[in-house]
PDB file of N, CA and C in Angstrom:
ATOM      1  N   UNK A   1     197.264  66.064 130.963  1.00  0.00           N
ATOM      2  CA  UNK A   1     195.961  65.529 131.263  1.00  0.00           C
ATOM      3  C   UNK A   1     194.888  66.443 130.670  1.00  0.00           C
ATOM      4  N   UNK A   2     194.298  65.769 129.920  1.00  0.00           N
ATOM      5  CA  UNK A   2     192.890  67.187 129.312  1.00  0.00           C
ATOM      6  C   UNK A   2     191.858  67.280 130.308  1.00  0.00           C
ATOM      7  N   UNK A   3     191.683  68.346 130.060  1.00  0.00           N
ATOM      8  CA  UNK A   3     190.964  68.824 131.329  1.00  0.00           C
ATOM      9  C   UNK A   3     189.061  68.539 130.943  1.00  0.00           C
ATOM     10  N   UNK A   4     187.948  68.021 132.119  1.00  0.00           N
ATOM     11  CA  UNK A   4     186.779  67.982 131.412  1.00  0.00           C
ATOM     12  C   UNK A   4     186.044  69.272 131.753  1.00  0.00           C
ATOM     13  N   UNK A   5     184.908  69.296 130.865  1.00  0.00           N
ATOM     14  CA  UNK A   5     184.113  69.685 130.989  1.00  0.00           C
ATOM     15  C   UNK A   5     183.140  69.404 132.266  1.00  0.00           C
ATOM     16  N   UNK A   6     183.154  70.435 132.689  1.00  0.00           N
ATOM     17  CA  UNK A   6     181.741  70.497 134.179  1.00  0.00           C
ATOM     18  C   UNK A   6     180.696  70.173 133.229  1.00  0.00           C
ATOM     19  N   UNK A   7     180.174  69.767 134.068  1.00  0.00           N
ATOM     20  CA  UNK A   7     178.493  69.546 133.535  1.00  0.00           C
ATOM     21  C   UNK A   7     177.713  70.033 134.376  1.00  0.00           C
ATOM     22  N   UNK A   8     176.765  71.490 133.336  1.00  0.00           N
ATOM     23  CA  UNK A   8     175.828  72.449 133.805  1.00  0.00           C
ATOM     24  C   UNK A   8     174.176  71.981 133.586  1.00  0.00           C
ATOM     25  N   UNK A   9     174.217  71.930 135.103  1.00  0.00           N
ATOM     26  CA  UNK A   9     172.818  70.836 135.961  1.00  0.00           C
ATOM     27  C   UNK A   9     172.593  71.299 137.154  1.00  0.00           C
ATOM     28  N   UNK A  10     171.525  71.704 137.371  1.00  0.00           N
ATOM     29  CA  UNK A  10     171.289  72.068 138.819  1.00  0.00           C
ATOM     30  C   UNK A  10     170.585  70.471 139.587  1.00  0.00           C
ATOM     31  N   UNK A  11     170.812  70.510 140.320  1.00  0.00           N
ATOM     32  CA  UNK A  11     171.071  69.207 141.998  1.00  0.00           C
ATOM     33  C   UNK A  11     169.252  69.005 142.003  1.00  0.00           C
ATOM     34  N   UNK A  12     168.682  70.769 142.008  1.00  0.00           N
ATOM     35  CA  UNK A  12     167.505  70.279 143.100  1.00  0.00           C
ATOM     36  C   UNK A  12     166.669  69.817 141.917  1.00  0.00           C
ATOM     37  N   UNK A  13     165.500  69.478 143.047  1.00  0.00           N
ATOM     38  CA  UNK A  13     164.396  68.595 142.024  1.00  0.00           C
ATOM     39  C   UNK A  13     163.237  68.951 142.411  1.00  0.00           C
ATOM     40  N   UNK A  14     162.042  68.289 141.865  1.00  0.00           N
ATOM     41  CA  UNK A  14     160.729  68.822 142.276  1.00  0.00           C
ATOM     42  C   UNK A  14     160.867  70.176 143.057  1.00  0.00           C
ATOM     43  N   UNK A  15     159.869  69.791 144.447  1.00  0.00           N
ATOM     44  CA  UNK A  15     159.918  70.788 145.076  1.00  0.00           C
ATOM     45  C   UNK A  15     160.203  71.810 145.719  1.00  0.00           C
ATOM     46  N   UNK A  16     161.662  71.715 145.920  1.00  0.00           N
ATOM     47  CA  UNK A  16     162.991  72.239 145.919  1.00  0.00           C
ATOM     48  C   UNK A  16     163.456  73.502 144.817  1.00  0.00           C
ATOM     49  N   UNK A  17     163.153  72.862 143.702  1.00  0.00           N
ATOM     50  CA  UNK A  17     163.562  73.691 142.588  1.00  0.00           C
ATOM     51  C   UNK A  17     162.389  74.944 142.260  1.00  0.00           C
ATOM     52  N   UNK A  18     160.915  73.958 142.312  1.00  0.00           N
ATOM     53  CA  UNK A  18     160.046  74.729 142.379  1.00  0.00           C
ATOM     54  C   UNK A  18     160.080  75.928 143.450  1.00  0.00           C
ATOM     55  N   UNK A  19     160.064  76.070 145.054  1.00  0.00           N
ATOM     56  CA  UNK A  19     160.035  76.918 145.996  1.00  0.00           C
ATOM     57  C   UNK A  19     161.183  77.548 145.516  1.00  0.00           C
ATOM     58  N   UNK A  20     162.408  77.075 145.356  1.00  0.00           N
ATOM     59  CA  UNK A  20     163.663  78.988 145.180  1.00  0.00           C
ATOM     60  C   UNK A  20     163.154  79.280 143.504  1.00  0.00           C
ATOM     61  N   UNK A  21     162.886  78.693 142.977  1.00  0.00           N
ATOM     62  CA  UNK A  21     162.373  79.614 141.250  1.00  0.00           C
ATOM     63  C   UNK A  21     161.239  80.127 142.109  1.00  0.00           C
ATOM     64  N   UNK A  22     160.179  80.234 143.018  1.00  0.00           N
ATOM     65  CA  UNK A  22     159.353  80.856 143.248  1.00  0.00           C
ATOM     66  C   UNK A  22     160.084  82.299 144.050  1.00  0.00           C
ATOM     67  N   UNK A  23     160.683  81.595 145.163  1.00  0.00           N
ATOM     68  CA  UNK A  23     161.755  82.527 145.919  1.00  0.00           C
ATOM     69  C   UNK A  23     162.248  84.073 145.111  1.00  0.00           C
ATOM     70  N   UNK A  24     162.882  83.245 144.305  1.00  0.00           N
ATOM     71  CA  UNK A  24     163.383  84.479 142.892  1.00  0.00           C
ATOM     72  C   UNK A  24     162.317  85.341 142.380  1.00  0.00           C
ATOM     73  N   UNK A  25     161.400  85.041 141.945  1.00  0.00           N
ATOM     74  CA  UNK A  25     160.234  85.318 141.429  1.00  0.00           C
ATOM     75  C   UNK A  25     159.700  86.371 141.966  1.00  0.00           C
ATOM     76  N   UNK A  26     159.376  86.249 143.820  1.00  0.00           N
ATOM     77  CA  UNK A  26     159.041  87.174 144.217  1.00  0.00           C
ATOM     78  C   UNK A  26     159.618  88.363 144.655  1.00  0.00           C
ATOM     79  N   UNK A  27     160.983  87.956 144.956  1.00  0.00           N
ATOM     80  CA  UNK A  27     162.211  88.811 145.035  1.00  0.00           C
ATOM     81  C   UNK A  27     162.536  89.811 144.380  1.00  0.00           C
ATOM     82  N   UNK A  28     162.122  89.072 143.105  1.00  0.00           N
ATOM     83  CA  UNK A  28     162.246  90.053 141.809  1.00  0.00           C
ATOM     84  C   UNK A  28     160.989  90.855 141.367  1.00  0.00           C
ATOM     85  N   UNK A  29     159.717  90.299 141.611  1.00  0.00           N
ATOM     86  CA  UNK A  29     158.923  91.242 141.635  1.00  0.00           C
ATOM     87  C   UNK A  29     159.042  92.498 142.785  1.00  0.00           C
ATOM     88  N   UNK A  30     159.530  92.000 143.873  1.00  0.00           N
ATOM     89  CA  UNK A  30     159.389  92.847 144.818  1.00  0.00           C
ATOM     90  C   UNK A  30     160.210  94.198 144.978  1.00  0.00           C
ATOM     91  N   UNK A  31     161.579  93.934 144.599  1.00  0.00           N
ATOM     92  CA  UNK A  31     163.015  94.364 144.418  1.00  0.00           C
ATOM     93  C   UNK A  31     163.883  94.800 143.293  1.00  0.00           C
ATOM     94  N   UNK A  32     163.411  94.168 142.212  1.00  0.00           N
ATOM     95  CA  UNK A  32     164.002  93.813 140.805  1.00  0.00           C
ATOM     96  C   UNK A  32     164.001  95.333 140.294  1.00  0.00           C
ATOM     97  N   UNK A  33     165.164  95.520 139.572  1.00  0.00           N
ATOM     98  CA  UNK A  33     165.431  96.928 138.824  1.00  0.00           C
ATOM     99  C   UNK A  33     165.751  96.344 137.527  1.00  0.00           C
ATOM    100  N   UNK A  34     167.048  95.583 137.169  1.00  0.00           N
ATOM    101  CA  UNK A  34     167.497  95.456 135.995  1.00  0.00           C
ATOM    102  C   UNK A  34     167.802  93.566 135.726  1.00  0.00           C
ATOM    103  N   UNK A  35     168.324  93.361 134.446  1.00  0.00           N
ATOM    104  CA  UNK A  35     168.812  92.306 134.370  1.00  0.00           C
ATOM    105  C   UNK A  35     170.097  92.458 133.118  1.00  0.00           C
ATOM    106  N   UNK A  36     171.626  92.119 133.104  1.00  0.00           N
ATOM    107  CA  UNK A  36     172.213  92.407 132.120  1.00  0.00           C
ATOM    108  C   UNK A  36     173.193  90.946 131.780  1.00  0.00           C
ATOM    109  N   UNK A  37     173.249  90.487 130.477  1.00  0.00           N
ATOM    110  CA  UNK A  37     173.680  89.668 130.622  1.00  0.00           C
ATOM    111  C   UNK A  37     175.221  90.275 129.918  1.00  0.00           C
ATOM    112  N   UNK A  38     175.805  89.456 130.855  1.00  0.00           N
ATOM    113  CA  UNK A  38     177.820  90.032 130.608  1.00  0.00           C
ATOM    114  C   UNK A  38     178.528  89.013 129.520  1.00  0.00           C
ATOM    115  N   UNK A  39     179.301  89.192 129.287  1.00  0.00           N
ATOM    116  CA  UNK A  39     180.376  87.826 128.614  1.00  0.00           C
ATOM    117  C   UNK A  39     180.545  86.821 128.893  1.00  0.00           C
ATOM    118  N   UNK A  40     180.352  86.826 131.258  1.00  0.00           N
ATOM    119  CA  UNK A  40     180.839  85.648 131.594  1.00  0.00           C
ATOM    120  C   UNK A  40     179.394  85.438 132.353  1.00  0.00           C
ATOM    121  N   UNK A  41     178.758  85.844 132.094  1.00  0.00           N
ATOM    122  CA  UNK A  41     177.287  85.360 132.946  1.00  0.00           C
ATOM    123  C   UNK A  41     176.254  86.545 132.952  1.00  0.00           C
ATOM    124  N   UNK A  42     176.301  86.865 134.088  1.00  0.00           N
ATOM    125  CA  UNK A  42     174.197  87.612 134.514  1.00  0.00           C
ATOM    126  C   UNK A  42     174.384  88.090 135.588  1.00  0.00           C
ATOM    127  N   UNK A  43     173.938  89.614 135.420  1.00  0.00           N
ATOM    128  CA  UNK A  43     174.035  90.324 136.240  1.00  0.00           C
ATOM    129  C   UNK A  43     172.425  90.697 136.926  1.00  0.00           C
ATOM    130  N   UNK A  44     172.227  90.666 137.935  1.00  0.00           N
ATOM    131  CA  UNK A  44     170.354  91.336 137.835  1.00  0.00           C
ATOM    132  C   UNK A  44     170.736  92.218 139.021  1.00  0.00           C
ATOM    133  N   UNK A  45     169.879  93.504 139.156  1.00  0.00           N
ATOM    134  CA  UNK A  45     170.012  94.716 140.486  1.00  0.00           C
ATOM    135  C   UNK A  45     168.774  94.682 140.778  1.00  0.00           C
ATOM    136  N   UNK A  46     168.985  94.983 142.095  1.00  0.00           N
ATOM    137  CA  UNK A  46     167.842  94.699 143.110  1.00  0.00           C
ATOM    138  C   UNK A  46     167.862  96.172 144.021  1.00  0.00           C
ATOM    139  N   UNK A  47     166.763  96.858 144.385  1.00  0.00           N
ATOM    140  CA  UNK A  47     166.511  97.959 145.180  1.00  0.00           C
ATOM    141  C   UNK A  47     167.351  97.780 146.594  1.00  0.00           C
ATOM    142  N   UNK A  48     167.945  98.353 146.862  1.00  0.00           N
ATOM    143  CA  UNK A  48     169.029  98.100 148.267  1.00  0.00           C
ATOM    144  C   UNK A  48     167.651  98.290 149.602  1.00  0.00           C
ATOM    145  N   UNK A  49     166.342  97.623 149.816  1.00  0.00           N
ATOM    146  CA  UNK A  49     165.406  97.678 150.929  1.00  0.00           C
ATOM    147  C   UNK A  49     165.260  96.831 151.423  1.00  0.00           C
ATOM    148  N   UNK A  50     165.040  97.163 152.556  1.00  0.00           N
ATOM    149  CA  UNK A  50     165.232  96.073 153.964  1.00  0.00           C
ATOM    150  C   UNK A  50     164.627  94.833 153.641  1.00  0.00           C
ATOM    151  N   UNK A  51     165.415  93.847 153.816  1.00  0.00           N
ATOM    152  CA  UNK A  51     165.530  92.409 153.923  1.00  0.00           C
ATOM    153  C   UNK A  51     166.042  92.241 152.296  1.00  0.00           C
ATOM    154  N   UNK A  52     166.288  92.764 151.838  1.00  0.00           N
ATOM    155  CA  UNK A  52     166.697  92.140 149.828  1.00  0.00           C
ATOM    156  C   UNK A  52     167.935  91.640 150.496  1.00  0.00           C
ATOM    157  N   UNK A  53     169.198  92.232 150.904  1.00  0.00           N
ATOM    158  CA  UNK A  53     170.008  91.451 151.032  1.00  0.00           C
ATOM    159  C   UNK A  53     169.846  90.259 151.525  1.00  0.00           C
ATOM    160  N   UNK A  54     169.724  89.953 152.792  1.00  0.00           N
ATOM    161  CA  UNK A  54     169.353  88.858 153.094  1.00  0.00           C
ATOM    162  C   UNK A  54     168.842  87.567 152.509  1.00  0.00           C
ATOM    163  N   UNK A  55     168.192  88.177 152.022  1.00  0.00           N
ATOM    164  CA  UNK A  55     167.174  87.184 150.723  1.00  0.00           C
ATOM    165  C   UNK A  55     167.863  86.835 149.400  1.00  0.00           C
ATOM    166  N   UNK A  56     168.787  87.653 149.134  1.00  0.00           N
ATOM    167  CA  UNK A  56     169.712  87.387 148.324  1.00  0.00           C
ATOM    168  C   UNK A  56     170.770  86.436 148.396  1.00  0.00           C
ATOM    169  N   UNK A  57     171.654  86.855 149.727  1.00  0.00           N
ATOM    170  CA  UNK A  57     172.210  86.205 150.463  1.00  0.00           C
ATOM    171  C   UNK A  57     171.683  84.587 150.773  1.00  0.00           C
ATOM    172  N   UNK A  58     170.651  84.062 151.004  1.00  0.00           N
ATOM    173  CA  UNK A  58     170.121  83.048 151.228  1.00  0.00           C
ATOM    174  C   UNK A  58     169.761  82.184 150.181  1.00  0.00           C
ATOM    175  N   UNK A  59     169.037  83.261 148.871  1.00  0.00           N
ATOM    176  CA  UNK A  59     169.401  82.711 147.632  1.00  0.00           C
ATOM    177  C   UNK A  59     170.399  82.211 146.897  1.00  0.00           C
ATOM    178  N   UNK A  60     171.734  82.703 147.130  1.00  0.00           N
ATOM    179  CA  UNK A  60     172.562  82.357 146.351  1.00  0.00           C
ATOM    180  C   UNK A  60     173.161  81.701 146.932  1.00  0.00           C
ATOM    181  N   UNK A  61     173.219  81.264 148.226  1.00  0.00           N
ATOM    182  CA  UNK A  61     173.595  80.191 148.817  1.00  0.00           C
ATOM    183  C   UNK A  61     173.241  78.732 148.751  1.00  0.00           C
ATOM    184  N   UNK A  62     171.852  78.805 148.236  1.00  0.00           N
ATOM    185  CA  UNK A  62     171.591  77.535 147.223  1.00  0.00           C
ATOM    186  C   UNK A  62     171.649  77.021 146.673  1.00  0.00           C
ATOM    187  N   UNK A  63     171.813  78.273 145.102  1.00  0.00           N
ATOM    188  CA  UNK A  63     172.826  78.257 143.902  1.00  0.00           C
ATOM    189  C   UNK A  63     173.850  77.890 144.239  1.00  0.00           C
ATOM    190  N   UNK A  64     174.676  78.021 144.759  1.00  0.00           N
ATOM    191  CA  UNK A  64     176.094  77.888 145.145  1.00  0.00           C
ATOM    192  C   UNK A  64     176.355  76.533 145.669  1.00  0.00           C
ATOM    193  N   UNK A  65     174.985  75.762 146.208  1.00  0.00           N
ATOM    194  CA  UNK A  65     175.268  74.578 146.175  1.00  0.00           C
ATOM    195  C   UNK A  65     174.392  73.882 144.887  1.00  0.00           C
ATOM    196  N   UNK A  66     173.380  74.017 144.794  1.00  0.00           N
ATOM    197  CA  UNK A  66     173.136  73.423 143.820  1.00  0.00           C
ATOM    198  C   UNK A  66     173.428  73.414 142.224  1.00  0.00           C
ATOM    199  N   UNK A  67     174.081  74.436 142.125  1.00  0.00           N
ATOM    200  CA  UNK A  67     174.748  74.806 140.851  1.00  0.00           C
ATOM    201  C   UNK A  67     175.969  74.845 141.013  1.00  0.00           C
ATOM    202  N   UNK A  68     176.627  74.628 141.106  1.00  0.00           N
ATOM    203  CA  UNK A  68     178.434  74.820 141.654  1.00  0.00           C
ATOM    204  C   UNK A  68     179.233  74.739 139.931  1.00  0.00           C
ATOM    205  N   UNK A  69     178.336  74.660 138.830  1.00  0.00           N
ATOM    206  CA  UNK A  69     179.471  74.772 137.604  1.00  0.00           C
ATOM    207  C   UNK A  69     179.616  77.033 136.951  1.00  0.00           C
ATOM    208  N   UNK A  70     178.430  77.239 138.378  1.00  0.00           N
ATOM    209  CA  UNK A  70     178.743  79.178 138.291  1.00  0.00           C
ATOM    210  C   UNK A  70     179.146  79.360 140.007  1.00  0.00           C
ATOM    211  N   UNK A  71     179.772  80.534 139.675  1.00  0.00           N
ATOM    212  CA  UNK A  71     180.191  81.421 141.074  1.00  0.00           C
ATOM    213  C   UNK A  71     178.869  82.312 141.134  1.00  0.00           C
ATOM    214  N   UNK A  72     178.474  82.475 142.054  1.00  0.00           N
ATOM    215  CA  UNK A  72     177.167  83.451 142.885  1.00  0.00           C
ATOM    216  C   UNK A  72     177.494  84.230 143.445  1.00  0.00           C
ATOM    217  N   UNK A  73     177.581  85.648 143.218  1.00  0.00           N
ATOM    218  CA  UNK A  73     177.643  86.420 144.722  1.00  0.00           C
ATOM    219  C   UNK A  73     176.729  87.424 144.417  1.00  0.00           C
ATOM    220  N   UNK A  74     176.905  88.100 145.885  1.00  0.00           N
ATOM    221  CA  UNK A  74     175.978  89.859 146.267  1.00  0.00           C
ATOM    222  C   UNK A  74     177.147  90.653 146.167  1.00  0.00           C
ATOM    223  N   UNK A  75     177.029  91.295 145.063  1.00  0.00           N
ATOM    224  CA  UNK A  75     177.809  93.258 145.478  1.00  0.00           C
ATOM    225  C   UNK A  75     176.773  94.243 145.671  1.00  0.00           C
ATOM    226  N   UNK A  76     177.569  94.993 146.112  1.00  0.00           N
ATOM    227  CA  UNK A  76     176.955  96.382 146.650  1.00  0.00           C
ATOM    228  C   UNK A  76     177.514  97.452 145.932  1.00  0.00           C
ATOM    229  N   UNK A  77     176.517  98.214 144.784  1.00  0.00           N
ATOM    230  CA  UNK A  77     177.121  99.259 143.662  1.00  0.00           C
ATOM    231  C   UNK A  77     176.373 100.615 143.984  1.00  0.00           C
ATOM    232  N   UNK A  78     176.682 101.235 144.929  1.00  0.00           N
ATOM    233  CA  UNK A  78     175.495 102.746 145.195  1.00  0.00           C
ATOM    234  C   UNK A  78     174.458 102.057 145.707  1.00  0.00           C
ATOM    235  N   UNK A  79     173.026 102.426 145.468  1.00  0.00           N
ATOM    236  CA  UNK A  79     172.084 102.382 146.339  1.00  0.00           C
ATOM    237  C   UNK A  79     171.540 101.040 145.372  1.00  0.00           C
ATOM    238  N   UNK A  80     172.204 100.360 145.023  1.00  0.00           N
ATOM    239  CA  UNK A  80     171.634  99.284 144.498  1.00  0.00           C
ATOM    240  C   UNK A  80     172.405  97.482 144.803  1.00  0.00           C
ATOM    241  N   UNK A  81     171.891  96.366 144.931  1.00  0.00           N
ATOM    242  CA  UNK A  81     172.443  95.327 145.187  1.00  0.00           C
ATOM    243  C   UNK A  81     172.592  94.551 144.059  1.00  0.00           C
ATOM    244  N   UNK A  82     173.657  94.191 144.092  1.00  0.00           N
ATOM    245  CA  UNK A  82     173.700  93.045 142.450  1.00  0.00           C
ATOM    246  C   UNK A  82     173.749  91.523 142.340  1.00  0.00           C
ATOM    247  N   UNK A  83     173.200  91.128 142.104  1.00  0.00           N
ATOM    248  CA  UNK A  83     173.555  89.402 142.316  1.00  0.00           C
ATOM    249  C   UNK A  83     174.251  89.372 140.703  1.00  0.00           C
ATOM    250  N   UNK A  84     175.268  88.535 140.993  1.00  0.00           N
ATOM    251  CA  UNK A  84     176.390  88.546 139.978  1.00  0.00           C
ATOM    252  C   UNK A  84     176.586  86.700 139.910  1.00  0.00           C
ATOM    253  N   UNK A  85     176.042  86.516 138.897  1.00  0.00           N
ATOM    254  CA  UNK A  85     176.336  84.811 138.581  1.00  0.00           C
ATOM    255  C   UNK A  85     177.383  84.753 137.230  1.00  0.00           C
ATOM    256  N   UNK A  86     178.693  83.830 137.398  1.00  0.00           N
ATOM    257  CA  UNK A  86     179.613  84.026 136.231  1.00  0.00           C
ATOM    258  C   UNK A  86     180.085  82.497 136.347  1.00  0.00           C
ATOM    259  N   UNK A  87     180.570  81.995 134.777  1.00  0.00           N
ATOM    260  CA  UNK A  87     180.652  80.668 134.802  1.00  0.00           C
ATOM    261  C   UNK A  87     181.329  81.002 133.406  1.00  0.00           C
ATOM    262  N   UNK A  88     181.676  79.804 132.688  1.00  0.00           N
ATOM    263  CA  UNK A  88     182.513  79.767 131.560  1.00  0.00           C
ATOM    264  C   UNK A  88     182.166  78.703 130.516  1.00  0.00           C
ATOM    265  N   UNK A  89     182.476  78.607 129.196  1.00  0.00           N
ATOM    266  CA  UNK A  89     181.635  77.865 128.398  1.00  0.00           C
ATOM    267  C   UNK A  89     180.057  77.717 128.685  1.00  0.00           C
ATOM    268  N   UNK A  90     179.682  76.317 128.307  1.00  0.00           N
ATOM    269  CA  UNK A  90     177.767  76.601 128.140  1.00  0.00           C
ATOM    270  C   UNK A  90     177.624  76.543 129.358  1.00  0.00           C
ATOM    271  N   UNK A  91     178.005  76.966 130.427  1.00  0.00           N
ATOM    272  CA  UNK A  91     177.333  77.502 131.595  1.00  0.00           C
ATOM    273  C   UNK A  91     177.553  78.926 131.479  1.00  0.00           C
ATOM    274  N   UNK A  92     177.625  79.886 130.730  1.00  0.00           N
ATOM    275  CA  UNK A  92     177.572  81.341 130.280  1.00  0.00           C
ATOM    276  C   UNK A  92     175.941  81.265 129.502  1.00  0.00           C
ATOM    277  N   UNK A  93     176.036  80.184 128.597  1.00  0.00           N
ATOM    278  CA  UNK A  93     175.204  80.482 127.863  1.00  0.00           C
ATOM    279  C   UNK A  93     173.700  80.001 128.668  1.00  0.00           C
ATOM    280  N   UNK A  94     173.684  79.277 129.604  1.00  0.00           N
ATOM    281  CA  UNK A  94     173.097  78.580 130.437  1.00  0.00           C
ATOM    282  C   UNK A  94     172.382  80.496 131.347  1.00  0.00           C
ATOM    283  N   UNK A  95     173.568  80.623 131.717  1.00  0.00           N
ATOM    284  CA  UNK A  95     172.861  81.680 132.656  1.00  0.00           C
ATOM    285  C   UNK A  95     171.887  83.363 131.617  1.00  0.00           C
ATOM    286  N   UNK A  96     172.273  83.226 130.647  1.00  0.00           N
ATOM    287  CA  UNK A  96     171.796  83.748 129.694  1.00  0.00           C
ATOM    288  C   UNK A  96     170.520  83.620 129.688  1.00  0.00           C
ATOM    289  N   UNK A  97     170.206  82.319 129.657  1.00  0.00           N
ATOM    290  CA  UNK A  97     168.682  82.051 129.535  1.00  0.00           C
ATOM    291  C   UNK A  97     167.802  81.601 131.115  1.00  0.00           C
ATOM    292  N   UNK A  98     168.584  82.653 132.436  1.00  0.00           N
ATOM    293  CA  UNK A  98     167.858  82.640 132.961  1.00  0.00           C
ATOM    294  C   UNK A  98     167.609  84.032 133.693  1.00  0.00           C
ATOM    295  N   UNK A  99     165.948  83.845 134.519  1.00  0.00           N
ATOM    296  CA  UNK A  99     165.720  85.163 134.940  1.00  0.00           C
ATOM    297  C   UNK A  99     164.870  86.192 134.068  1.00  0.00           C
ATOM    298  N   UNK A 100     164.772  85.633 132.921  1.00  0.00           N
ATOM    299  CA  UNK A 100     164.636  86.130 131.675  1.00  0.00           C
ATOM    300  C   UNK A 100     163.312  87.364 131.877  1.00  0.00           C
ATOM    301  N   UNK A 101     162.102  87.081 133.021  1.00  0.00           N
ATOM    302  CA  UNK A 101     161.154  87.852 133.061  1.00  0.00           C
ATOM    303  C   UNK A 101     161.405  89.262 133.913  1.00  0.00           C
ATOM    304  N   UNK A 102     162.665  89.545 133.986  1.00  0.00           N
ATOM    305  CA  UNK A 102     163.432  91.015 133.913  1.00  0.00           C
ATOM    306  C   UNK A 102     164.130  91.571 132.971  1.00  0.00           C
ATOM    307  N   UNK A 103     163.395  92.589 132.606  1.00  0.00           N
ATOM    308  CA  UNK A 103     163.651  93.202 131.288  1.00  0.00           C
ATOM    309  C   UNK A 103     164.505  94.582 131.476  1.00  0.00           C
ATOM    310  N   UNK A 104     163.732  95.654 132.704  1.00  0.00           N
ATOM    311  CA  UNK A 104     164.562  96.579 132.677  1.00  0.00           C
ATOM    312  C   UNK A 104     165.708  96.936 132.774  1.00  0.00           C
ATOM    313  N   UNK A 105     166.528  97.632 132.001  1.00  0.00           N
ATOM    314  CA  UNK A 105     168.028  97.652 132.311  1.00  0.00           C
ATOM    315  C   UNK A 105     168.666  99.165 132.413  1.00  0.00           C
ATOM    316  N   UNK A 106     168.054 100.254 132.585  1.00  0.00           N
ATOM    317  CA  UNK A 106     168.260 101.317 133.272  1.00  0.00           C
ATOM    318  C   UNK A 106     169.571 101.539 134.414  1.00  0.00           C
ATOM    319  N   UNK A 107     170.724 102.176 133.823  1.00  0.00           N
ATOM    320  CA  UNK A 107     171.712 102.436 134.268  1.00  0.00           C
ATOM    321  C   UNK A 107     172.337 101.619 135.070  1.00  0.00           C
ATOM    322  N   UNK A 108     172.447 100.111 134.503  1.00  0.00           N
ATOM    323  CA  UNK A 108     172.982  98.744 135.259  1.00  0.00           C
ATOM    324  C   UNK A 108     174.417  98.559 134.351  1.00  0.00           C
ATOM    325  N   UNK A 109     176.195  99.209 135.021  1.00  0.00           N
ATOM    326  CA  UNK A 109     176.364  98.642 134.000  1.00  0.00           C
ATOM    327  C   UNK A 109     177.222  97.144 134.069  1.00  0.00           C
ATOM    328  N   UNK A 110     177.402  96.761 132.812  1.00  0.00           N
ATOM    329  CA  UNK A 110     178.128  95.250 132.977  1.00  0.00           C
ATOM    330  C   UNK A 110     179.568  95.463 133.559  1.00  0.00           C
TER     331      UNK A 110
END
């Protein structure tokens, strides 16, 4: 049986999509250290301060439904938190092009 292709589409819409891209936004202004993109997706680190996890946690629980063609999670690497998104074919290349307004990448490694 050949196997298909997922199709890389996120669920939400309007306002939905708008509030967690805002969500992120501020998260990342608030928290944001690095962004690295890997082989199989996107890595971004976040300052390990009170409430980031959480907020992370809540974030990617969205992703995780509304994107379900990547895996989402939180690790914990030293004093820093990682949100780790990984997927395969053009959902690699998909996560590549997001997040993009984090640039620093100071001792993040893939």
């Amino acid at each position: 049986m050949a196997r298909r292709e997922q199709t890389i589409a996120c669920t939400l819409t309007g306002g939905d999509l708008a509030a967690q891209a805002e969500r992120w936004r501020r998260l990342r202004n608030r928290a944001g250290i690095a962004r690295v993109e890997v082989a199989d997706g996107l890595r971004l680190a976040f300052g390990d301060e009170s409430g980031v996890e959480g907020a992370l946690q809540a974030l990617i629980a969205v992703e995780n439904e509304c994107c379900p063609w990547a895996r989402w999670e939180v690790l914990r690497e030293g004093d820093r938190l990682i949100m780790q998104a990984t997927s395969s074919g053009a959902g690699v290349a998909t996560l590549h092009s997001m997040f993009v307004q984090v640039e620093h990448v100071d001792g993040l490694d893939p």
